[in-house]
N, C-alpha and C. Protein backbone atom coordinates (compact mmCIF):
# COMPACT_ATOMS: atom_id res chain seq x y z
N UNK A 1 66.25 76.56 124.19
CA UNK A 1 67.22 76.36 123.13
C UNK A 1 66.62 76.72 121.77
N UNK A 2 65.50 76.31 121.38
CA UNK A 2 64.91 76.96 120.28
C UNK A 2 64.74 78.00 120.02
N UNK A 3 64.16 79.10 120.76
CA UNK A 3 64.66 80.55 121.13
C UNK A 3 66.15 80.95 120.31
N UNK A 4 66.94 80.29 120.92
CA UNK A 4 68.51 80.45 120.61
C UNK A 4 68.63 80.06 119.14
N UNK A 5 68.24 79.40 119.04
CA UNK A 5 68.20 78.74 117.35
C UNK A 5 67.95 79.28 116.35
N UNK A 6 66.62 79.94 116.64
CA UNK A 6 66.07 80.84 115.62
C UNK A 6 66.63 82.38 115.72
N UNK A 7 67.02 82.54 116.71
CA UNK A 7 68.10 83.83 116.88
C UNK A 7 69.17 84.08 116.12
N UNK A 8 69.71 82.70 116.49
CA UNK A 8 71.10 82.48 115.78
C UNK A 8 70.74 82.42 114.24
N UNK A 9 70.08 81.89 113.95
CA UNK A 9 69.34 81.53 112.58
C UNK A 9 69.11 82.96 111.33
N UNK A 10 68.40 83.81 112.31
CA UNK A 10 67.89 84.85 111.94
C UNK A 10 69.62 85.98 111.82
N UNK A 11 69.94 86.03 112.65
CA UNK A 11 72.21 86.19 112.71
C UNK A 11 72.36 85.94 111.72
N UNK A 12 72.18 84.85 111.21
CA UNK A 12 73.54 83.82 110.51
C UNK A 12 72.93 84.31 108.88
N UNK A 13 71.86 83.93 108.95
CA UNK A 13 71.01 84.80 107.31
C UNK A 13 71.48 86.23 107.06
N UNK A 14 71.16 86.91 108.19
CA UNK A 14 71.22 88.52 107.66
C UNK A 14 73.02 88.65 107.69
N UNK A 15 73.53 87.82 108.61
CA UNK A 15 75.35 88.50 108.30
C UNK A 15 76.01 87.89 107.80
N UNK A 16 75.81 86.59 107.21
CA UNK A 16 76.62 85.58 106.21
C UNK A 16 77.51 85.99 105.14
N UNK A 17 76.51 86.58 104.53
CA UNK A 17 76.89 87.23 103.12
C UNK A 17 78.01 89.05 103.17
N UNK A 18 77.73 89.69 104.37
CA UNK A 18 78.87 90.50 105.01
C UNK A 18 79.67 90.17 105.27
N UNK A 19 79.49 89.40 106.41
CA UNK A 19 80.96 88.61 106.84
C UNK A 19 82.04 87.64 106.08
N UNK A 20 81.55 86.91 104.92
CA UNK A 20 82.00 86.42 104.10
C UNK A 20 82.79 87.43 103.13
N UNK A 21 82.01 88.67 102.63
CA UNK A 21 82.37 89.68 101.50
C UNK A 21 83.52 90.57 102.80
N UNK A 22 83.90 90.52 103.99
CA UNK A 22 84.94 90.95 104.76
C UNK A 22 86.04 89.96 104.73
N UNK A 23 85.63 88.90 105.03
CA UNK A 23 86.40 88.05 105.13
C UNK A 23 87.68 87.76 103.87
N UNK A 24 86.71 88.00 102.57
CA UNK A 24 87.23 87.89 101.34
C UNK A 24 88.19 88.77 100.77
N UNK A 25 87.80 89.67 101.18
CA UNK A 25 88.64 91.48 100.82
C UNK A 25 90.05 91.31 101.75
N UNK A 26 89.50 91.11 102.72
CA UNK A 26 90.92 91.00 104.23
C UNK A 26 91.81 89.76 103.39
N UNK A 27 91.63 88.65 103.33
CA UNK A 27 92.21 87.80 102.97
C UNK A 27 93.22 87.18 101.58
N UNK A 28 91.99 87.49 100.21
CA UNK A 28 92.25 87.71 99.12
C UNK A 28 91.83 86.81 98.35
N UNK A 29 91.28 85.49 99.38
CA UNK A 29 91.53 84.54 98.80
C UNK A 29 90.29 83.53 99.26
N UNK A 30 89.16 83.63 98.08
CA UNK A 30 87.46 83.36 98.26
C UNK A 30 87.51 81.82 99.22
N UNK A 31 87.88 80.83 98.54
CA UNK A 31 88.26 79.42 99.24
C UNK A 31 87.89 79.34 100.87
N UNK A 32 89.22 79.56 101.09
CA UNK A 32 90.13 80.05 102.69
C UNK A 32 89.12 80.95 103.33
N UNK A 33 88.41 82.26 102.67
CA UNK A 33 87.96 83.23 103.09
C UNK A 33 86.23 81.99 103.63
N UNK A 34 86.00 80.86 102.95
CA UNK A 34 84.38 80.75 102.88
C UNK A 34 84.77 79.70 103.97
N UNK A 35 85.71 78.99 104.23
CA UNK A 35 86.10 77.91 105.07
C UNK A 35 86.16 78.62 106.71
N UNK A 36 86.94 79.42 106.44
CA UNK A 36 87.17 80.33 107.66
C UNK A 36 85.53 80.81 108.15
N UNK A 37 85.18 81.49 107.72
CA UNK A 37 83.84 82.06 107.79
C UNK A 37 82.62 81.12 108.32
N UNK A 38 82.96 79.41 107.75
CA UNK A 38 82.04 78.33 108.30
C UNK A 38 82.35 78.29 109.67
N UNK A 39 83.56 78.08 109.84
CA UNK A 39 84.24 77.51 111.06
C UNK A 39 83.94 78.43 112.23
N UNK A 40 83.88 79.86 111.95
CA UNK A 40 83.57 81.50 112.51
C UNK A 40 82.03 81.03 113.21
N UNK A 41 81.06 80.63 112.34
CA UNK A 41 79.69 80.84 112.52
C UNK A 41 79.46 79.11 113.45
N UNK A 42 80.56 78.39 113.05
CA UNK A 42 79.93 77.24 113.63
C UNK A 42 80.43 77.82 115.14
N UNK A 43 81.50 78.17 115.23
CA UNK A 43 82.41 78.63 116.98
C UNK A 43 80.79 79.72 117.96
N UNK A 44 80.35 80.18 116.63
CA UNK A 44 79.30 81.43 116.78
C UNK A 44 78.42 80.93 117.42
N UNK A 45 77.93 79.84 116.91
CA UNK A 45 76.81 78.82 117.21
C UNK A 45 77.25 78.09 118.92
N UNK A 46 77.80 77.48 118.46
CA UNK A 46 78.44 76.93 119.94
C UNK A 46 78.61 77.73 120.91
N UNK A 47 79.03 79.03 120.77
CA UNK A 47 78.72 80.26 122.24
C UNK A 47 78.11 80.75 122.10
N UNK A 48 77.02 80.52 121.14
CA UNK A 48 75.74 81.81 121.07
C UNK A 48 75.64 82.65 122.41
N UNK A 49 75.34 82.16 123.31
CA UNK A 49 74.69 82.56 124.60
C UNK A 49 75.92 84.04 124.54
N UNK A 50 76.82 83.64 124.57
CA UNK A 50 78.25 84.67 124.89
C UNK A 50 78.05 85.38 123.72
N UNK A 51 78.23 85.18 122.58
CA UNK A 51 78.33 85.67 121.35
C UNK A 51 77.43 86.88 120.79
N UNK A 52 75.96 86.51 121.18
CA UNK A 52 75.12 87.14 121.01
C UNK A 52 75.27 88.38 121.67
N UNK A 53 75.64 88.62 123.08
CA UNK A 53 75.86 89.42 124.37
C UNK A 53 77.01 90.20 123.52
N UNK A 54 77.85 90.15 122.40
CA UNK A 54 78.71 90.69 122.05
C UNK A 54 78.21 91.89 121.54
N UNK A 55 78.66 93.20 121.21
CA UNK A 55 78.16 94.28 121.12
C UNK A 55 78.02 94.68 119.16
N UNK A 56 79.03 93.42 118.62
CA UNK A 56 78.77 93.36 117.45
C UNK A 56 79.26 91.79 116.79
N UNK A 57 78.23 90.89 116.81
CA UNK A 57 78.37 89.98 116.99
C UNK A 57 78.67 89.75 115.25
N UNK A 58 78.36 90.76 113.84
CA UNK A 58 79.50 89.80 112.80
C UNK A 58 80.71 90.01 112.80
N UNK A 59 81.04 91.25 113.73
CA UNK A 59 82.21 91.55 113.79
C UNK A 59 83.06 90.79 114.75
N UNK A 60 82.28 90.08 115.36
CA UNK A 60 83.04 88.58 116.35
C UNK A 60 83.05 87.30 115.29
N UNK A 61 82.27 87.65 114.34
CA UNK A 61 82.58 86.72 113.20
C UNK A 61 83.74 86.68 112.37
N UNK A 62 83.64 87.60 111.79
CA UNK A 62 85.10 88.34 110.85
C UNK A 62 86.15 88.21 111.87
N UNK A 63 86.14 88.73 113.01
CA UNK A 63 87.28 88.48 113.68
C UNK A 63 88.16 87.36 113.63
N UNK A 64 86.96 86.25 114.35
CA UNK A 64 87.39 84.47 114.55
C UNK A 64 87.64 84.26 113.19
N UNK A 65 86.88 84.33 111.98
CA UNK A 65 87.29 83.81 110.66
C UNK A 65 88.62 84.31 110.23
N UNK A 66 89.41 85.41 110.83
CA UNK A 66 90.73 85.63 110.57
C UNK A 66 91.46 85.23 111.18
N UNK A 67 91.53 84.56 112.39
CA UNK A 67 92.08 84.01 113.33
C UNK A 67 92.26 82.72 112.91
N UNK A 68 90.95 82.35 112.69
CA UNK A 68 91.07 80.81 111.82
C UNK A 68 92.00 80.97 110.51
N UNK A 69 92.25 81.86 109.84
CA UNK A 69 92.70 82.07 108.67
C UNK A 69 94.11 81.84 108.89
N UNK A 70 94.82 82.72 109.94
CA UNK A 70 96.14 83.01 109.93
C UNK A 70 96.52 81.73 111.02
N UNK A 71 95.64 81.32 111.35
CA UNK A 71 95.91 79.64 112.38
C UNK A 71 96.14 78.41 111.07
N UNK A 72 95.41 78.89 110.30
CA UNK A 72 95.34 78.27 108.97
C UNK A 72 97.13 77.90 108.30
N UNK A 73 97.10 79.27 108.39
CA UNK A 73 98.19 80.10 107.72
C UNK A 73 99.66 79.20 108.53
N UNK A 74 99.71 79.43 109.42
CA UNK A 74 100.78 79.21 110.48
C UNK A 74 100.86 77.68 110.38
N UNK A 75 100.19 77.14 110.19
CA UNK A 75 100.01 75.15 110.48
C UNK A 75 101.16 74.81 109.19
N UNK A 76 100.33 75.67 108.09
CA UNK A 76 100.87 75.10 106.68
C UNK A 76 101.83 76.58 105.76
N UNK A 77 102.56 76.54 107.22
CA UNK A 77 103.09 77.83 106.45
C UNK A 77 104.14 78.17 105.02
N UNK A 78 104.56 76.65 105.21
CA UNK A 78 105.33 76.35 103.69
C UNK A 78 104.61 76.18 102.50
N UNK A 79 103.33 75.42 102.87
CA UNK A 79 102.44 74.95 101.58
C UNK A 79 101.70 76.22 101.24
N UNK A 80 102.05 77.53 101.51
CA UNK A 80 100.87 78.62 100.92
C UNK A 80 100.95 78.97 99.58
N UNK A 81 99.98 78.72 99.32
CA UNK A 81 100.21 78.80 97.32
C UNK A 81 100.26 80.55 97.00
N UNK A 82 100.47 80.85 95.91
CA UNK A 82 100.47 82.12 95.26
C UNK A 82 99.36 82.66 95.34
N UNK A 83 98.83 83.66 94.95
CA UNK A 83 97.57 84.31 95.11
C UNK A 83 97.67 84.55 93.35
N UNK A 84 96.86 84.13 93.13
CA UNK A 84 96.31 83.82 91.45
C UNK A 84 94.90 83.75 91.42
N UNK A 85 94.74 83.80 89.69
CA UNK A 85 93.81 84.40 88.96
C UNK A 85 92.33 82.56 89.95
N UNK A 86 91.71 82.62 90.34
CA UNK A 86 90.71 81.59 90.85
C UNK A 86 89.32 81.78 90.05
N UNK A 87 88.10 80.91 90.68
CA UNK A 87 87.34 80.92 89.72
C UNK A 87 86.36 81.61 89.79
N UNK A 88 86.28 82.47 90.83
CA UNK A 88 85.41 83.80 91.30
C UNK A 88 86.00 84.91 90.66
N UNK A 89 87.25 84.88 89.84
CA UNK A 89 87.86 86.04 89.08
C UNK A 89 87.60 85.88 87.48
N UNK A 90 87.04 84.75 87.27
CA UNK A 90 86.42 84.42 86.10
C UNK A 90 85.50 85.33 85.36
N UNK A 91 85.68 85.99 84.12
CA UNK A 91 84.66 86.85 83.57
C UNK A 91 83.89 86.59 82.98
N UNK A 92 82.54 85.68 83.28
CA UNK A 92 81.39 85.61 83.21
C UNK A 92 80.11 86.23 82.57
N UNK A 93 80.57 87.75 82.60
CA UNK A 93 79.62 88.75 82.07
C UNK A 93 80.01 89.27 80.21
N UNK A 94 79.33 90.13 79.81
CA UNK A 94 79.17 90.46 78.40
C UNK A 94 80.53 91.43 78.53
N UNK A 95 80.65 91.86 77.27
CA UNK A 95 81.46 93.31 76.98
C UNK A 95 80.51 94.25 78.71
N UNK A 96 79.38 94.62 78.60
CA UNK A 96 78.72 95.39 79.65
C UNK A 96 79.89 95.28 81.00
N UNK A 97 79.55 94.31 81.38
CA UNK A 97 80.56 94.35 82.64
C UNK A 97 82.20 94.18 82.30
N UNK A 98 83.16 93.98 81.49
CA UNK A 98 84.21 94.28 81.47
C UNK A 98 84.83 95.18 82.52
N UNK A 99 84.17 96.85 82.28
CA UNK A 99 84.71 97.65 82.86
C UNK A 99 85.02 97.51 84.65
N UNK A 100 83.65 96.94 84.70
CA UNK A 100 83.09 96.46 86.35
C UNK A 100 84.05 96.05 86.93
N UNK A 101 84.14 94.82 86.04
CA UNK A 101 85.64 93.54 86.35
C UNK A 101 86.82 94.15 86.64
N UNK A 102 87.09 94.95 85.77
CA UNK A 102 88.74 95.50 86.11
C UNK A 102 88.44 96.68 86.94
N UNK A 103 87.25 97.19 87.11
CA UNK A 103 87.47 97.79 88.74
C UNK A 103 87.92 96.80 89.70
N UNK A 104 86.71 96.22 90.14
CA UNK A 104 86.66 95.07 90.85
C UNK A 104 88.09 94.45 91.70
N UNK A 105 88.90 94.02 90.22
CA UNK A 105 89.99 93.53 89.66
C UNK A 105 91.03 94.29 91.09
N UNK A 106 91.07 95.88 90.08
CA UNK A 106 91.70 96.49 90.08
C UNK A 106 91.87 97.16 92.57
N UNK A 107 90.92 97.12 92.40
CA UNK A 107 90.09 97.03 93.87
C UNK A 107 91.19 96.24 94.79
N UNK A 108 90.35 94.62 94.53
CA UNK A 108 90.84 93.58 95.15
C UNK A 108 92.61 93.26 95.68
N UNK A 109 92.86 93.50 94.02
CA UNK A 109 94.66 93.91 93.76
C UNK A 109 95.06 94.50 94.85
N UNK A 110 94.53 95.95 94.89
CA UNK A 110 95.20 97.20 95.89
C UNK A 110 94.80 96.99 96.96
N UNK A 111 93.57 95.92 97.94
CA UNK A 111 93.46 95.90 99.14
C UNK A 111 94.36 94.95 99.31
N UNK A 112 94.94 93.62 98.43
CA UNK A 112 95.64 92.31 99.08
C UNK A 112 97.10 93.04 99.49
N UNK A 113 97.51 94.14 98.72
CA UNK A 113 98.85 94.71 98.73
C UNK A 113 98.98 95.84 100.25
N UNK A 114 97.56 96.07 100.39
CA UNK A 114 97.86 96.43 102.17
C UNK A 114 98.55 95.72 103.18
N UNK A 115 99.47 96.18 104.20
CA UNK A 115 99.60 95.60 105.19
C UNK A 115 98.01 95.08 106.15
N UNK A 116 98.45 93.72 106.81
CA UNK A 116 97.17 93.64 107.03
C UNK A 116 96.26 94.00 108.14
N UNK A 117 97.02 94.76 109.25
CA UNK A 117 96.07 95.93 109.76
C UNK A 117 95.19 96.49 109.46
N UNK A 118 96.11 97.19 108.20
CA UNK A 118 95.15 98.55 107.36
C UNK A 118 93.86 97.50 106.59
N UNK A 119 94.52 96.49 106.26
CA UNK A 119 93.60 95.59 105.48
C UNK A 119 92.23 95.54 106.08
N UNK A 120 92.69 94.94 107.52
CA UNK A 120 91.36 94.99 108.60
C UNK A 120 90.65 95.57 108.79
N UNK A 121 91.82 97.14 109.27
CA UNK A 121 90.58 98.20 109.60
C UNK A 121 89.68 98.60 108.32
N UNK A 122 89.92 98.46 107.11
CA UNK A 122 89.17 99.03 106.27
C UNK A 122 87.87 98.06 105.58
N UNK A 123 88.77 96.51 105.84
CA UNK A 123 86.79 95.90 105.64
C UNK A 123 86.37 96.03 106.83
N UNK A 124 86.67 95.74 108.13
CA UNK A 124 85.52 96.14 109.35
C UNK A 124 85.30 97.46 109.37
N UNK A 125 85.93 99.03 108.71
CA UNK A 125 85.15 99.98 108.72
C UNK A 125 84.12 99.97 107.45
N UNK A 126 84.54 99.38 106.13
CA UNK A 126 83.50 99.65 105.13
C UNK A 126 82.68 98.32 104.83
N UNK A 127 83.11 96.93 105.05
CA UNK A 127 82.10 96.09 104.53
C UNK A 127 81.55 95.84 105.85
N UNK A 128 81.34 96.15 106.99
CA UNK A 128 80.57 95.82 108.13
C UNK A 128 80.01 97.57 108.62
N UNK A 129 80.58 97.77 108.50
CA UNK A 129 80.00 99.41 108.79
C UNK A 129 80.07 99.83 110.14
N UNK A 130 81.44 99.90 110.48
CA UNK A 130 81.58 99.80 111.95
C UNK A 130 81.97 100.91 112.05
N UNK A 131 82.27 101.37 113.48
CA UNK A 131 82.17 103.16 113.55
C UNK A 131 83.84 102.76 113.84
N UNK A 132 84.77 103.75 114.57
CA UNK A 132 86.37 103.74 114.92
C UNK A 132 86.16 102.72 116.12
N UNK A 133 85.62 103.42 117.48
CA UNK A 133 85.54 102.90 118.47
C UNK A 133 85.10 101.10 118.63
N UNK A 134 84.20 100.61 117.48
CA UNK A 134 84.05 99.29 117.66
C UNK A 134 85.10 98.62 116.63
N UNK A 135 85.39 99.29 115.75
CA UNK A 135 86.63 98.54 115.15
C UNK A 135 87.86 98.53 116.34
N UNK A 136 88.02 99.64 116.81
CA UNK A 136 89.19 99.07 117.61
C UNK A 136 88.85 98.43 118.57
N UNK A 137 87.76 98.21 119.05
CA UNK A 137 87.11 97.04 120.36
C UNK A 137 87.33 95.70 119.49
N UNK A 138 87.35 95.44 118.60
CA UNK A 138 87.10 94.05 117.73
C UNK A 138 88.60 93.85 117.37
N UNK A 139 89.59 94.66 117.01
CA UNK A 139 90.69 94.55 116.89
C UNK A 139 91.91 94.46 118.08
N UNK A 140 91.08 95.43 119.12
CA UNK A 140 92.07 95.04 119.99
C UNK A 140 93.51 96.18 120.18
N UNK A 141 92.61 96.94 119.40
CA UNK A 141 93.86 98.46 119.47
C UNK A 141 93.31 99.89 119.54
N UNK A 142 93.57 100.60 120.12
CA UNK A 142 93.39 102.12 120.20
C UNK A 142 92.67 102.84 118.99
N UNK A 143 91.67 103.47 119.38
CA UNK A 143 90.85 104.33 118.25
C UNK A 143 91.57 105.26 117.29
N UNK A 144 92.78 105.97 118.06
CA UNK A 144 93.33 106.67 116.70
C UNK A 144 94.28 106.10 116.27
N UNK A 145 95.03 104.51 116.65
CA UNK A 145 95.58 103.32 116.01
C UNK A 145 94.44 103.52 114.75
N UNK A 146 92.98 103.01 115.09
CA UNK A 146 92.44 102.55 113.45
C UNK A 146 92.17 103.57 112.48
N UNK A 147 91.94 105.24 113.29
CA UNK A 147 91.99 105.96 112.52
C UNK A 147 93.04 106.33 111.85
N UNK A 148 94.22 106.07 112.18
CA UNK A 148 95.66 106.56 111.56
C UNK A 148 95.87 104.91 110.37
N UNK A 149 95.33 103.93 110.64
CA UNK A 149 95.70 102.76 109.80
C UNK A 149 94.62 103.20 108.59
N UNK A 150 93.71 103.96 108.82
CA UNK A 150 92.62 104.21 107.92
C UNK A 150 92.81 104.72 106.58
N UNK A 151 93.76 106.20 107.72
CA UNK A 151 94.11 107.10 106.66
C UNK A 151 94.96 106.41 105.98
N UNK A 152 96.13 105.81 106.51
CA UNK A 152 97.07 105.64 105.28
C UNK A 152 96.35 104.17 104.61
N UNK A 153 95.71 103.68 104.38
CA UNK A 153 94.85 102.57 103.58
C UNK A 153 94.09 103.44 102.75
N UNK A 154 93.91 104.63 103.23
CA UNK A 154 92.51 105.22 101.95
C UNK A 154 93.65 106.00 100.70
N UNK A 155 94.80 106.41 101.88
CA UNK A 155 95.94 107.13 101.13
C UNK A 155 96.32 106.32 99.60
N UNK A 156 96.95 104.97 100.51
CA UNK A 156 97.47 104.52 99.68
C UNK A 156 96.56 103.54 98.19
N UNK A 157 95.68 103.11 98.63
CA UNK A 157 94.65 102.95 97.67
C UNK A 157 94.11 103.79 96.85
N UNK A 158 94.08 105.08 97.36
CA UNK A 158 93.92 106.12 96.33
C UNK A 158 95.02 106.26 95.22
N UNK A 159 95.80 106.44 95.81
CA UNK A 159 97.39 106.50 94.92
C UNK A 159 97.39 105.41 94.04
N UNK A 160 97.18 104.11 94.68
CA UNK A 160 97.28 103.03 93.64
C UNK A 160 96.12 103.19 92.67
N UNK A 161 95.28 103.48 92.64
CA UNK A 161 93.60 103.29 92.03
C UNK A 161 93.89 104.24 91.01
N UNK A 162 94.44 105.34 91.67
CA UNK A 162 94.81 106.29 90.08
C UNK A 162 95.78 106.17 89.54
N UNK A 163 96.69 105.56 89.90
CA UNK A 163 97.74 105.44 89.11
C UNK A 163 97.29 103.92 87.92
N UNK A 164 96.74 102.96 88.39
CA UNK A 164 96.33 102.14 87.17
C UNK A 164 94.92 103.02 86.45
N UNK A 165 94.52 103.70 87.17
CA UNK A 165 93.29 104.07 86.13
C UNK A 165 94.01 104.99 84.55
N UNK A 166 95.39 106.01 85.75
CA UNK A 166 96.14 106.86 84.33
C UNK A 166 97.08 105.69 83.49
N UNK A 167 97.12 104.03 83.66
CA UNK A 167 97.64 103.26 82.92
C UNK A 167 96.89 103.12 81.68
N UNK A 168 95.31 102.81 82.67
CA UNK A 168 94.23 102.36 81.35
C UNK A 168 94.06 103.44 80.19
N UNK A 169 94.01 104.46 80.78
CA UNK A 169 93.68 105.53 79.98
C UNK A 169 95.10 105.99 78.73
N UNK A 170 96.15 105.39 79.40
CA UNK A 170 97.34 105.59 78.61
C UNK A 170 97.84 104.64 77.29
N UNK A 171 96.64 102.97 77.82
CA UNK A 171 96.63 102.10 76.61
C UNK A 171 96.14 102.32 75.31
């Protein structure tokens, strides 16, 4: 069992901070996203033995933490609050980072407004770094399913990203 421990241990350090920054992007919403993500790693812990054997085991993380999310979701489906300004959107930094922020900002905005497929496939292809074939093993759908959800997520984020950038530039 100690073996397992420090395994898991050595897991849980190096993919915490991924799986959390997936979790967050997919979702929108830091809170929910860090709760989910505990609950992910504790389920993680408890099947290590199975878990580990998984062929991408943060991506069995991110998975369960969305599962937990939208189980979340479904319990209290009347009480879901708005998606508003929270305290991780707080600007903290000098004039220097301004610009950062309303990328950032501007980012976050255009992934919550994905359907949430496309949402998926695009943090398990870019904040976990997963190839087509294991995103759709983790999702549970056909490889040119995630490649076709891809394209139109890069489509449409592009479209949105320039169209507020020709806003800023128009202020």
């Amino acid at each position: 069992m100690d073996h397992d421990a420090g395994e898991f241990t050595k897991f849980y350090q190096a993919s915490k901070d991924d799986c959390l920054r997936a979790v967050v992007a997919s979702t929108g919403d830091h809170r929910a996203a860090e709760d989910a993500v505990a609950e992910a790693f504790a389920r993680a812990w408890a099947g290590w033995r199975t878990v580990s054997q998984h062929p991408a085991p943060a991506a069995w993380v991110v998975r369960t933490a969305l599962n937990v999310n939208v189980s979340w979701w479904r319990r209290r489906r009347r009480e879901v609050p708005l998606v508003g300004a929270g305290p991780e959107q707080a600007d903290q930094r000098g004039v220097d980072g301004a610009d950062a922020a309303l990328a950032v900002q501007a980012i976050t905005s255009a992934l919550r407004r994905l359907p949430v497929r496309q949402r998926e496939v695009v943090v398990l292809r870019t904040f976990l770094d997963l190839d087509t074939a294991r995103t759709a093993e983790v999702l549970g759908i056909a490889p040119g399913t995630v490649t076709a959800h891809m394209a139109r997520a890069v489509t449409t984020l592009r479209a949105e990203l320039q169209g507020s950038e020709r806003e800023e530039i128009g202020r």
